[in-house]
N, C-alpha and C. Protein backbone atom coordinates (compact mmCIF):
# COMPACT_ATOMS: atom_id res chain seq x y z
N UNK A 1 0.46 8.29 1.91
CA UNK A 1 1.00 8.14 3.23
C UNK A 1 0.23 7.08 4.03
N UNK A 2 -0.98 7.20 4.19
CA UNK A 2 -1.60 5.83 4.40
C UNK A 2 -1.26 4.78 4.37
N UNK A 3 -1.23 4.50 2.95
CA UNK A 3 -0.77 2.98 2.26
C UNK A 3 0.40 2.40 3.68
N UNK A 4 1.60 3.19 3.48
CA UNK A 4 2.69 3.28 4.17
C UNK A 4 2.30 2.93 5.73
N UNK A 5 1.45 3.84 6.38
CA UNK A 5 0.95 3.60 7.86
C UNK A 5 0.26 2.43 7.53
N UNK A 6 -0.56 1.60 6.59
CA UNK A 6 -1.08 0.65 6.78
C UNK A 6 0.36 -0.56 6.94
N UNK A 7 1.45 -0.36 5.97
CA UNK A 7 2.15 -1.07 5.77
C UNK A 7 2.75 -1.77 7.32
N UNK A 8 3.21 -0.48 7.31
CA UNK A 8 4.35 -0.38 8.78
C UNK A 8 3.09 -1.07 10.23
N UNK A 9 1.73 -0.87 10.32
CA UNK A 9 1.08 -1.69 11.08
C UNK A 9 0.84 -3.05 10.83
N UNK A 10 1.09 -3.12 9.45
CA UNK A 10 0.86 -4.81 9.63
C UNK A 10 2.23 -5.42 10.15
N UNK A 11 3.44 -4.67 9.28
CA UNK A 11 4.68 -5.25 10.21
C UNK A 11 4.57 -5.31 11.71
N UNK A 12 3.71 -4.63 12.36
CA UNK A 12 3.91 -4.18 13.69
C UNK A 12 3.30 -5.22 14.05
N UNK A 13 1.89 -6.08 14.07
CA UNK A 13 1.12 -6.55 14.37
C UNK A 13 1.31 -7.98 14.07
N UNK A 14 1.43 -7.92 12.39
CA UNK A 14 1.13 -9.67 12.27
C UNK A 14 2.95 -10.15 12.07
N UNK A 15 3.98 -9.74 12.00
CA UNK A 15 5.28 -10.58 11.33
C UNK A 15 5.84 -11.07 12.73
N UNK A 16 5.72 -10.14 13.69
CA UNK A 16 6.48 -10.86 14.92
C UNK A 16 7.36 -11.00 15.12
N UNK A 17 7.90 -9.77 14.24
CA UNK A 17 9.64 -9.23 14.00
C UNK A 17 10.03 -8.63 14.79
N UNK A 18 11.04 -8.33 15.37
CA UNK A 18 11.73 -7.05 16.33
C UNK A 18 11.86 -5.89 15.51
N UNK A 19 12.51 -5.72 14.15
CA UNK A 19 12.61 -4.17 13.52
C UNK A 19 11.86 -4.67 12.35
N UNK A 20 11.42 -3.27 11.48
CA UNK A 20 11.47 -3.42 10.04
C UNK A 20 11.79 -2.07 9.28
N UNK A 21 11.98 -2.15 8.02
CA UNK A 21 12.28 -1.10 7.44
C UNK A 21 11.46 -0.24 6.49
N UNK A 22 11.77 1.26 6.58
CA UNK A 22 11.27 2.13 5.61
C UNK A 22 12.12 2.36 4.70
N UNK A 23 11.70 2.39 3.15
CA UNK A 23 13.00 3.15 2.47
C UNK A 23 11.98 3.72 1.40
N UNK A 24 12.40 4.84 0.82
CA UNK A 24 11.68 5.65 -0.16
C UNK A 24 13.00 6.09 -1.27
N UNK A 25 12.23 5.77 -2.61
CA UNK A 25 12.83 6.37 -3.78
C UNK A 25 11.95 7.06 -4.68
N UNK A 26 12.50 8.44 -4.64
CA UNK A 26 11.61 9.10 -5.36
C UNK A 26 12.36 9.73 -6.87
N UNK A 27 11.55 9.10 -7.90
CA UNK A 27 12.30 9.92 -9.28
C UNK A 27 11.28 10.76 -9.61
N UNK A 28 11.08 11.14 -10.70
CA UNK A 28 10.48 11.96 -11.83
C UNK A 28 9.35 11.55 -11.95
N UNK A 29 9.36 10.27 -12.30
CA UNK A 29 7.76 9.72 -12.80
C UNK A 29 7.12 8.69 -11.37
N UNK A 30 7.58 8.63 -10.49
CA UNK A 30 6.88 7.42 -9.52
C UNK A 30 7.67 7.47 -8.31
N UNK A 31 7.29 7.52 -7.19
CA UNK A 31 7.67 7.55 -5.92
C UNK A 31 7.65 6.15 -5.34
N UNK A 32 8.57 5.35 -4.89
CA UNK A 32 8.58 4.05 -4.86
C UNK A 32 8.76 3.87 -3.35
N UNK A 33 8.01 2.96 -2.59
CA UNK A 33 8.85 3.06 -0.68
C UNK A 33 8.36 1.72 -0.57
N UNK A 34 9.12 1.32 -0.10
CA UNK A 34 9.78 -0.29 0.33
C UNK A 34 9.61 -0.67 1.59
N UNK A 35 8.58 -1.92 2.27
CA UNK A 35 8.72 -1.54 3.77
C UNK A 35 9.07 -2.64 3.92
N UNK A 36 10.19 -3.88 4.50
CA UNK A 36 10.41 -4.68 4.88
C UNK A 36 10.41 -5.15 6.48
N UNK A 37 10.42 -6.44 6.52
CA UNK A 37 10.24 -6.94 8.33
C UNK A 37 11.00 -8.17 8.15
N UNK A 38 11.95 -8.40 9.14
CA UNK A 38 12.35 -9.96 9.29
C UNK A 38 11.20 -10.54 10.47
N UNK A 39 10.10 -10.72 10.28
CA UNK A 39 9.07 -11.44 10.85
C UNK A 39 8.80 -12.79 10.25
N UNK A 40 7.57 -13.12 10.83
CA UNK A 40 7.30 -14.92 10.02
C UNK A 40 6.92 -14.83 8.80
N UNK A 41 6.66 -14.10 7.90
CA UNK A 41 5.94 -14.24 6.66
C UNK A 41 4.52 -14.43 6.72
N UNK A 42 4.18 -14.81 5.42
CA UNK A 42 2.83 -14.97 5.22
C UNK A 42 2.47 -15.60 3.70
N UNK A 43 1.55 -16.26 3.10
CA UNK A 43 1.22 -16.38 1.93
C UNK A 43 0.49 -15.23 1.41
N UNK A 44 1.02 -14.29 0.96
CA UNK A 44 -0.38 -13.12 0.30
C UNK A 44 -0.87 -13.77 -0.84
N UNK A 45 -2.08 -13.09 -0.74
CA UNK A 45 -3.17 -13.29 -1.91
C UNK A 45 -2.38 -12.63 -3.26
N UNK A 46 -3.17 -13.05 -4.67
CA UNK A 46 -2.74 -12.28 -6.13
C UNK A 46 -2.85 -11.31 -5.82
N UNK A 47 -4.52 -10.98 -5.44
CA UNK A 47 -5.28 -9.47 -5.04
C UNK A 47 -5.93 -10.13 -4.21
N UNK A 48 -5.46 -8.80 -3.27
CA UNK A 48 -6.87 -8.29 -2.01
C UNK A 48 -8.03 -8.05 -2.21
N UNK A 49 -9.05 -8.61 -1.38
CA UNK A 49 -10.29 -8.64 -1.22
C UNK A 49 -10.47 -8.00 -0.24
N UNK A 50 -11.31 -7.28 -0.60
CA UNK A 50 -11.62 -5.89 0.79
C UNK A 50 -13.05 -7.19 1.09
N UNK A 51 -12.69 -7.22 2.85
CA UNK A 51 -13.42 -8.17 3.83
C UNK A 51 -15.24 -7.00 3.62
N UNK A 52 -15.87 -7.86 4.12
CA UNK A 52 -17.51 -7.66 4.59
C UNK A 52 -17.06 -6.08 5.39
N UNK A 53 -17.92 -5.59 4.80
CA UNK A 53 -18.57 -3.68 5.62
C UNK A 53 -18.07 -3.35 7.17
N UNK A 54 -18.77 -5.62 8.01
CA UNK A 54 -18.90 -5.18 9.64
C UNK A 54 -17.11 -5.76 9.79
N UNK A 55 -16.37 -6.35 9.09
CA UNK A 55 -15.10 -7.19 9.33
C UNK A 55 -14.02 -6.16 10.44
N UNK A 56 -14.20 -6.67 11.28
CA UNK A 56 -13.17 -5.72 11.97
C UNK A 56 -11.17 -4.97 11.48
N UNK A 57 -11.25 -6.42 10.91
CA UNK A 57 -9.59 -6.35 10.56
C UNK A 57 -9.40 -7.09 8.89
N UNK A 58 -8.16 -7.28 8.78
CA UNK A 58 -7.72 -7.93 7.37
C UNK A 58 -8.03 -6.67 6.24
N UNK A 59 -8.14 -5.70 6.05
CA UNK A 59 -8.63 -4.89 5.25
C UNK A 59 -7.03 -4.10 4.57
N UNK A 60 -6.42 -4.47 5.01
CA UNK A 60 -4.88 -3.92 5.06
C UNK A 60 -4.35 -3.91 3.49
N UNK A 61 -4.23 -5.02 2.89
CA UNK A 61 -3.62 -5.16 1.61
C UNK A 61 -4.48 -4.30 0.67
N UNK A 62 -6.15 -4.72 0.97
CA UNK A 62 -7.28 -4.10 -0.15
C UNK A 62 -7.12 -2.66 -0.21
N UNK A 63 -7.07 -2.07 0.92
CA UNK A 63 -6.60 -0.43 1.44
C UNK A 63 -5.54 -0.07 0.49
N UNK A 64 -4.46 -1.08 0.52
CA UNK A 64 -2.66 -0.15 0.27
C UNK A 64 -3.04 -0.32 -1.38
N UNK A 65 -4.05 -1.44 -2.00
CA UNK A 65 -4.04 -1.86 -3.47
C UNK A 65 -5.33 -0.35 -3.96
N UNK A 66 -6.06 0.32 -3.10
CA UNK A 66 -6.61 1.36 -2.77
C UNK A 66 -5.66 2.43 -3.14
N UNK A 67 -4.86 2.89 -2.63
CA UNK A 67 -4.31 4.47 -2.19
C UNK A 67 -2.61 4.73 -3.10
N UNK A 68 -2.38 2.99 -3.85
CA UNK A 68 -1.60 3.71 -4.40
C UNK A 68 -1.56 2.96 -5.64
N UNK A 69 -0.76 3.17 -6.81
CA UNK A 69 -0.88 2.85 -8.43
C UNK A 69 -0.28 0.93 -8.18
N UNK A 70 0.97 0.72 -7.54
CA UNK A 70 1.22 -0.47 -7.70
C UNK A 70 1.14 -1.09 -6.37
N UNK A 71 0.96 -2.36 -5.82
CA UNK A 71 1.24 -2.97 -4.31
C UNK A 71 1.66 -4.37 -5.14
N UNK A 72 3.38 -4.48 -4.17
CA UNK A 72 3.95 -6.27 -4.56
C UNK A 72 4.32 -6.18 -3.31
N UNK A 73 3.70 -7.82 -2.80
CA UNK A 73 4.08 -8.42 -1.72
C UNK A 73 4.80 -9.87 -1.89
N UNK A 74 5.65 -9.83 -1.21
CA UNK A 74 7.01 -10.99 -1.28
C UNK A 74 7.08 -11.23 0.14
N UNK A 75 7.08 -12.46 0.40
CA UNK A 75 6.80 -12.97 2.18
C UNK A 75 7.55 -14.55 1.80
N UNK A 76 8.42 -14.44 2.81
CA UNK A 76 9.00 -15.79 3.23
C UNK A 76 8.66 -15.95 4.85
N UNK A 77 9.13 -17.12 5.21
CA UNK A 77 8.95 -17.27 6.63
C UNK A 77 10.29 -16.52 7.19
N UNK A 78 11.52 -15.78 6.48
CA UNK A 78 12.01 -15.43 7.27
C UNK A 78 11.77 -13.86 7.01
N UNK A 79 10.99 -13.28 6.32
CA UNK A 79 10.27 -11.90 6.18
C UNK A 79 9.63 -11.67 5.26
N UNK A 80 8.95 -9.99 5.47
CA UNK A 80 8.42 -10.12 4.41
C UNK A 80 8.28 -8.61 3.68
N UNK A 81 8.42 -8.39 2.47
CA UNK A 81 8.94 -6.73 2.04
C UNK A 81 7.31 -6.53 0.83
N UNK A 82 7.38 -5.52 1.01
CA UNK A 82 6.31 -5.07 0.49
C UNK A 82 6.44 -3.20 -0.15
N UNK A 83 6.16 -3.32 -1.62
CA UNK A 83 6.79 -2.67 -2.49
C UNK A 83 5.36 -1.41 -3.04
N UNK A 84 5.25 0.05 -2.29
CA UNK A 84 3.94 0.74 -2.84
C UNK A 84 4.68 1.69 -4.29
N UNK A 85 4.18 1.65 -4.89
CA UNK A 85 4.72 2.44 -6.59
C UNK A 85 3.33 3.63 -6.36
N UNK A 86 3.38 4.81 -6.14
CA UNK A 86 2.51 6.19 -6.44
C UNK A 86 3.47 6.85 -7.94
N UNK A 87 2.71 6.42 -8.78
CA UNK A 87 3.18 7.27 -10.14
C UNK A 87 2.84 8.48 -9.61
N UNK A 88 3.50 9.69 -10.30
CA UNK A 88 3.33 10.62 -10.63
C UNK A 88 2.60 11.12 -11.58
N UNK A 89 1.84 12.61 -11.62
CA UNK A 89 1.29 12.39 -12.58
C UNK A 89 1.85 13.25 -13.94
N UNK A 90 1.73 13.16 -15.40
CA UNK A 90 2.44 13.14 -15.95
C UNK A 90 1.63 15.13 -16.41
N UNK A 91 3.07 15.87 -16.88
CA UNK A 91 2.36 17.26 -17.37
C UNK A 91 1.70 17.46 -18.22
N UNK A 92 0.54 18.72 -18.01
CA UNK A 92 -0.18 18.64 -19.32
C UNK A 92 0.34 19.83 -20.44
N UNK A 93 -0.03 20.19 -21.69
CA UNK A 93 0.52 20.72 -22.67
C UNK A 93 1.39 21.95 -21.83
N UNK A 94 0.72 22.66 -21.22
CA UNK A 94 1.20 24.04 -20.36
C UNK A 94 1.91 23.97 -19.28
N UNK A 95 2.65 22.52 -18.76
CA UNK A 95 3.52 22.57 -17.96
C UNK A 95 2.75 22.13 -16.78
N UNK A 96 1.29 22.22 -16.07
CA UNK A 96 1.13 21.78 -15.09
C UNK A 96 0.60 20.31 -15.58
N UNK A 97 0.70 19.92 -14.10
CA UNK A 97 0.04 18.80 -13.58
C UNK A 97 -1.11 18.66 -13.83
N UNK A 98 -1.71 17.83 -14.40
CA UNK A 98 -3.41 17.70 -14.40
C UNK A 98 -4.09 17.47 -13.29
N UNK A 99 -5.39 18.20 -13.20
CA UNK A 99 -6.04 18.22 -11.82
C UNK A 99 -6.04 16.03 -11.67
N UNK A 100 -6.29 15.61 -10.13
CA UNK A 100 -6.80 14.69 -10.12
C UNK A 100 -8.24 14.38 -10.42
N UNK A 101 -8.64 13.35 -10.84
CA UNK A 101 -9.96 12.82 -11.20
C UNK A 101 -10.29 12.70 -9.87
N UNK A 102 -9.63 11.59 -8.96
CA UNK A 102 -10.64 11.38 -7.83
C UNK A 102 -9.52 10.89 -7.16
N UNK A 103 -9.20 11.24 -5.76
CA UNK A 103 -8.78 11.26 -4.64
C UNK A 103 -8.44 9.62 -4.23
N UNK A 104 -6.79 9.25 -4.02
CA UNK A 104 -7.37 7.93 -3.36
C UNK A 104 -7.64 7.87 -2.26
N UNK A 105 -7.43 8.57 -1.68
CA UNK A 105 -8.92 8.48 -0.02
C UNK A 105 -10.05 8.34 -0.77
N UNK A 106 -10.48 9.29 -1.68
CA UNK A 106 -12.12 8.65 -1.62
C UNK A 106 -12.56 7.66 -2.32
N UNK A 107 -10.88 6.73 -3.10
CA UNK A 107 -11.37 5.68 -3.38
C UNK A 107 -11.25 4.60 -2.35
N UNK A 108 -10.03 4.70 -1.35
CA UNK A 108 -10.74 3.73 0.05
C UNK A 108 -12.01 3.88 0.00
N UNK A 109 -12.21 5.12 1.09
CA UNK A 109 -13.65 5.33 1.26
C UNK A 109 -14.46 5.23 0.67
N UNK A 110 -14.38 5.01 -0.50
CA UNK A 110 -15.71 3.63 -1.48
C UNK A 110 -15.60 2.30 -0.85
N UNK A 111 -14.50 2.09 -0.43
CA UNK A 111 -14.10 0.16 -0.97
C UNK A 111 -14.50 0.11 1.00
N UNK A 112 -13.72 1.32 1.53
CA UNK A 112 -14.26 0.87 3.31
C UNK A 112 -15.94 0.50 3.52
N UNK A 113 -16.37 2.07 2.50
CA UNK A 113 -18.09 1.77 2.75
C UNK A 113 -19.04 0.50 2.00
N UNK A 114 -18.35 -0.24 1.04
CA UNK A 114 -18.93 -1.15 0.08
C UNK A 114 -19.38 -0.65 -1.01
N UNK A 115 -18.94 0.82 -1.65
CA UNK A 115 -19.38 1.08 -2.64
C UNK A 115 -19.27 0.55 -3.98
């Protein structure tokens, strides 16, 4: 959910759009949500670089490439859509879910603190 609130603030902040959009598809194996803006665009990076410890801002892409399995960003000058993929995780012999290894909050919260 993060990822998503990070998304929808950068639309808010940097595209300079009047609306943008949420859309979510959820199957079986991967939960997919789509956030688009008709704002100015941008050139994104391959991959995000999570900025210096004291950096006030720009931390946005490194975060969403953080909290969920896939991040694609597509930016023209007449918008720009941005694509988070959270796989699911797959069952184990007995029908459940396998515990998680590690939390992606606490893998932000590595990459926020410089770990």
């Amino acid at each position: 959910m993060q990822a998503v609130a990070e998304a929808c603030n950068n639309a808010i902040l940097h595209a300079a759009g009047e609306t943008f959009s949420v859309s979510v598809n959820v199957q079986e194996t991967a939960c997919t949500l789509i956030i688009s803006d008709l704002g100015r665009g941008f050139e994104p990076p391959e991959h995000a670089r999570m900025p210096s410890p004291d950096a006030v801002d720009h931390r946005g892409l490194a975060l969403m490439e953080a909290l969920v399995d896939h991040v694609k960003v597509s930016s023209t000058p007449a918008g720009t859509t941005v694509v988070l993929v959270h796989e699911t995780p797959t069952a184990s012999p007995n029908g459940r879910p396998p515990p998680p290894a590690t939390s992606s909050l606490a893998r932000s919260e590595r990459l926020v603190a410089g770990s």
